[in-house]
C-alpha atoms as a PDB file:
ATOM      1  CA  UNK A   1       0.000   0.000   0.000  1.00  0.00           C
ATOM      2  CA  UNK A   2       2.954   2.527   0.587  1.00  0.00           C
ATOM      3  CA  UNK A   3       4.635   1.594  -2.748  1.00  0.00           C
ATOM      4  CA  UNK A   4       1.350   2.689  -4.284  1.00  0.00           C
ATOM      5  CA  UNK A   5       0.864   5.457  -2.626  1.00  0.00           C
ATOM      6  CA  UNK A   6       4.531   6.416  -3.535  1.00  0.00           C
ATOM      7  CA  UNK A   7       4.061   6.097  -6.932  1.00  0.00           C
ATOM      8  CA  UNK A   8       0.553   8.120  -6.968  1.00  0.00           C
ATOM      9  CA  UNK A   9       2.834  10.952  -5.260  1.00  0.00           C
ATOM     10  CA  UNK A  10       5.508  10.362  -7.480  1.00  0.00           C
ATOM     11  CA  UNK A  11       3.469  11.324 -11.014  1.00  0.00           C
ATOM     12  CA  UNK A  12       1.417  14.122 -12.038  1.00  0.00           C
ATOM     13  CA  UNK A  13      -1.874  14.785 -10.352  1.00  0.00           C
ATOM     14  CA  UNK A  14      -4.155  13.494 -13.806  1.00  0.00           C
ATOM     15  CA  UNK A  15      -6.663  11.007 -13.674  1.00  0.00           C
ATOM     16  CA  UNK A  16      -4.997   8.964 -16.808  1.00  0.00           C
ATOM     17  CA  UNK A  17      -3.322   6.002 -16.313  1.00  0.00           C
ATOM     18  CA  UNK A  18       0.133   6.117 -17.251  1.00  0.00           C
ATOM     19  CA  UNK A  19       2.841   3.791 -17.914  1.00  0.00           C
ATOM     20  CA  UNK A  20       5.066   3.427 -15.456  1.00  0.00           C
ATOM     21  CA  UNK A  21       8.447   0.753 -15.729  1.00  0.00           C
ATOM     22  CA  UNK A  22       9.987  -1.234 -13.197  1.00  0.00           C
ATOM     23  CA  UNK A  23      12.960  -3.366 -14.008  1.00  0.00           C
ATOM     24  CA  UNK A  24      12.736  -6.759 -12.406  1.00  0.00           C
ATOM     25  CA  UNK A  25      15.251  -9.051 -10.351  1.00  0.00           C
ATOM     26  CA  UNK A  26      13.600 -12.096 -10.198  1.00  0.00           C
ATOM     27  CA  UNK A  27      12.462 -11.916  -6.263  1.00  0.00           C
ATOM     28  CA  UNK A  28       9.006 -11.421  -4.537  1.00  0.00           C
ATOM     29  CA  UNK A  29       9.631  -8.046  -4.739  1.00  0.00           C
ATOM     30  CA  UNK A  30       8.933  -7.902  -8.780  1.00  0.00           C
ATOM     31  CA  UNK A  31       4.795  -9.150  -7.892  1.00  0.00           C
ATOM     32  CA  UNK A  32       4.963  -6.499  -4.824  1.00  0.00           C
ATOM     33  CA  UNK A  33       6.078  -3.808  -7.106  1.00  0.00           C
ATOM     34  CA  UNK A  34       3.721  -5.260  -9.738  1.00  0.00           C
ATOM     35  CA  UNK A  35       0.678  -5.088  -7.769  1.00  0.00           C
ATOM     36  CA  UNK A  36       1.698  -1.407  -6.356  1.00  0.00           C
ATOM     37  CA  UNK A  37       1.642  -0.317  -9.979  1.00  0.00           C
ATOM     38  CA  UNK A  38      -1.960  -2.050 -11.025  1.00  0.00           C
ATOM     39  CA  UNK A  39      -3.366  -0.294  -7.297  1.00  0.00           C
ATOM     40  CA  UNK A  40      -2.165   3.012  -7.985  1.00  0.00           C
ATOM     41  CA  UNK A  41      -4.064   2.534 -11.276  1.00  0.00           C
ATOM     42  CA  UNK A  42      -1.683   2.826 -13.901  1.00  0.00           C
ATOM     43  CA  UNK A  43      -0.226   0.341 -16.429  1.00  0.00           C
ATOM     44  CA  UNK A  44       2.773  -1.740 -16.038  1.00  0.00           C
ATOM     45  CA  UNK A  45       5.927  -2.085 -17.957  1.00  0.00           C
ATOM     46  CA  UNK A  46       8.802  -4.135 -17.675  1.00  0.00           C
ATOM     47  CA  UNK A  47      12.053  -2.478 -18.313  1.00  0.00           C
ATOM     48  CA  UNK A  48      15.237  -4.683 -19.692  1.00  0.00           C
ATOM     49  CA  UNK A  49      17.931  -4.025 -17.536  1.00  0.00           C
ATOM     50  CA  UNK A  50      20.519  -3.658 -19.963  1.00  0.00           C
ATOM     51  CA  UNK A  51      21.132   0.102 -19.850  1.00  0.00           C
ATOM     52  CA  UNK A  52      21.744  -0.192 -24.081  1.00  0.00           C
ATOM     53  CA  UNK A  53      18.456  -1.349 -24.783  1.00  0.00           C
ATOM     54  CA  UNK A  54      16.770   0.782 -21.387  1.00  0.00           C
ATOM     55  CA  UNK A  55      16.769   3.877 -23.147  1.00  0.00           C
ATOM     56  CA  UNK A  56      14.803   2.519 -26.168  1.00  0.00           C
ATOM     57  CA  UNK A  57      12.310   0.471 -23.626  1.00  0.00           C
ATOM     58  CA  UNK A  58      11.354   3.765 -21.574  1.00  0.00           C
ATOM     59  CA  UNK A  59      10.749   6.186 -25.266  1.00  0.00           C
ATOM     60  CA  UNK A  60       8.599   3.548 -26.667  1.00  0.00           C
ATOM     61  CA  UNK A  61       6.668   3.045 -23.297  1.00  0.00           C
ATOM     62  CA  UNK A  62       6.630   6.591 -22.715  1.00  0.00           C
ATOM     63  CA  UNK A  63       6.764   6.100 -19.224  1.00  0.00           C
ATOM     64  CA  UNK A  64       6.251   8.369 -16.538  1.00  0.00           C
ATOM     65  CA  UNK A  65       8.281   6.660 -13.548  1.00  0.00           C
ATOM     66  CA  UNK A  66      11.105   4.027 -13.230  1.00  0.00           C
ATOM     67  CA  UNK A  67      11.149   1.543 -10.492  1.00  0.00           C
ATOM     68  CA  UNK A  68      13.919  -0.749  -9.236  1.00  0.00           C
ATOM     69  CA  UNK A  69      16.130  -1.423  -6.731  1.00  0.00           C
ATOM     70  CA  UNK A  70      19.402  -0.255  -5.558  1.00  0.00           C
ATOM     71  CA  UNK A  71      22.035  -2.394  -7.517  1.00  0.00           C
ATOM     72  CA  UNK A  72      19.546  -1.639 -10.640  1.00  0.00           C
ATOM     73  CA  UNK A  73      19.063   1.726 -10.397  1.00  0.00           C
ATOM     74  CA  UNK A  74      23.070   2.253 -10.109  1.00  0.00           C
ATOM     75  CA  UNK A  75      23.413   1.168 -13.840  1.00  0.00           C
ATOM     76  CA  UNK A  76      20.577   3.481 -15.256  1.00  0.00           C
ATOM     77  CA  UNK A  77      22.392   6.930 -16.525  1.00  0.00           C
ATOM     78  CA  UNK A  78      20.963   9.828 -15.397  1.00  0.00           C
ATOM     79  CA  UNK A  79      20.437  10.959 -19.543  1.00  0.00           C
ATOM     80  CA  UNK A  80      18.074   8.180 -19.812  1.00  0.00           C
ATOM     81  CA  UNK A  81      15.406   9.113 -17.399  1.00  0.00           C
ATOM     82  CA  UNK A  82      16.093  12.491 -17.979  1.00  0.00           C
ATOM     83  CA  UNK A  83      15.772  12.399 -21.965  1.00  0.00           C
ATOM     84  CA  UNK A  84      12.063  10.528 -21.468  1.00  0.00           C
ATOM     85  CA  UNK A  85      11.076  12.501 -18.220  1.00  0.00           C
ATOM     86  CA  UNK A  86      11.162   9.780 -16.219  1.00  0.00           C
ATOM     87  CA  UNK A  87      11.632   9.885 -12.403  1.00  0.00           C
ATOM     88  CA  UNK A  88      13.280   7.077 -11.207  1.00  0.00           C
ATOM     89  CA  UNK A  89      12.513   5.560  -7.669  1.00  0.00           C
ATOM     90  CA  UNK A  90      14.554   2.935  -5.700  1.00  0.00           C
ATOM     91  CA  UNK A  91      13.089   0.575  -3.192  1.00  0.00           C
ATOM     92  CA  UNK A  92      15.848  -1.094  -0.874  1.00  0.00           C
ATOM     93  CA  UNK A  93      16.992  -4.537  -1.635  1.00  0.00           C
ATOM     94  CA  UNK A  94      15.985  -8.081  -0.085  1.00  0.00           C
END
């Protein structure tokens, strides 16, 4: 429930659902982060973690926000959230 609520504060106040990407590490935390997304009402999209193909992912999602973890969010440059005006958010690792 506070994941969801984090990403509600996280994105403009509209009342469209928008796209928002997490990139997944293969733990419980991916169906947590998953089911925050659906909650706060917006669409899901599952980012590739290789930073080459990232930037690509996020321009043709169009998303709005970024999700992953610590050792993930590390290895996303700055430029590519920036360049898609993306905010990227990182939960703490299991």
């Amino acid at each position: 429930m506070r994941l969801a609520k984090s990403i509600l504060d996280s994105l403009p106040r509209t009342h469209k659902s928008v796209p928002v990407a997490f990139i997944p590490n293969n733990t419980a935390s991916d169906v947590v982060t998953l089911w925050a997304i659906w909650m706060s009402g917006n669409a899901a999209v599952t980012a590739p973690s290789d930073p080459a193909t990232l930037e690509d992912a996020l321009r043709d999602s169009r998303c709005q926000l970024l999700i992953a973890d610590k050792s993930e969010i590390e290895k996303v440059s700055r430029k590519n959230c920036n360049k898609n005006n993306c905010i990227k958010v990182k939960l703490p690792c299991s």
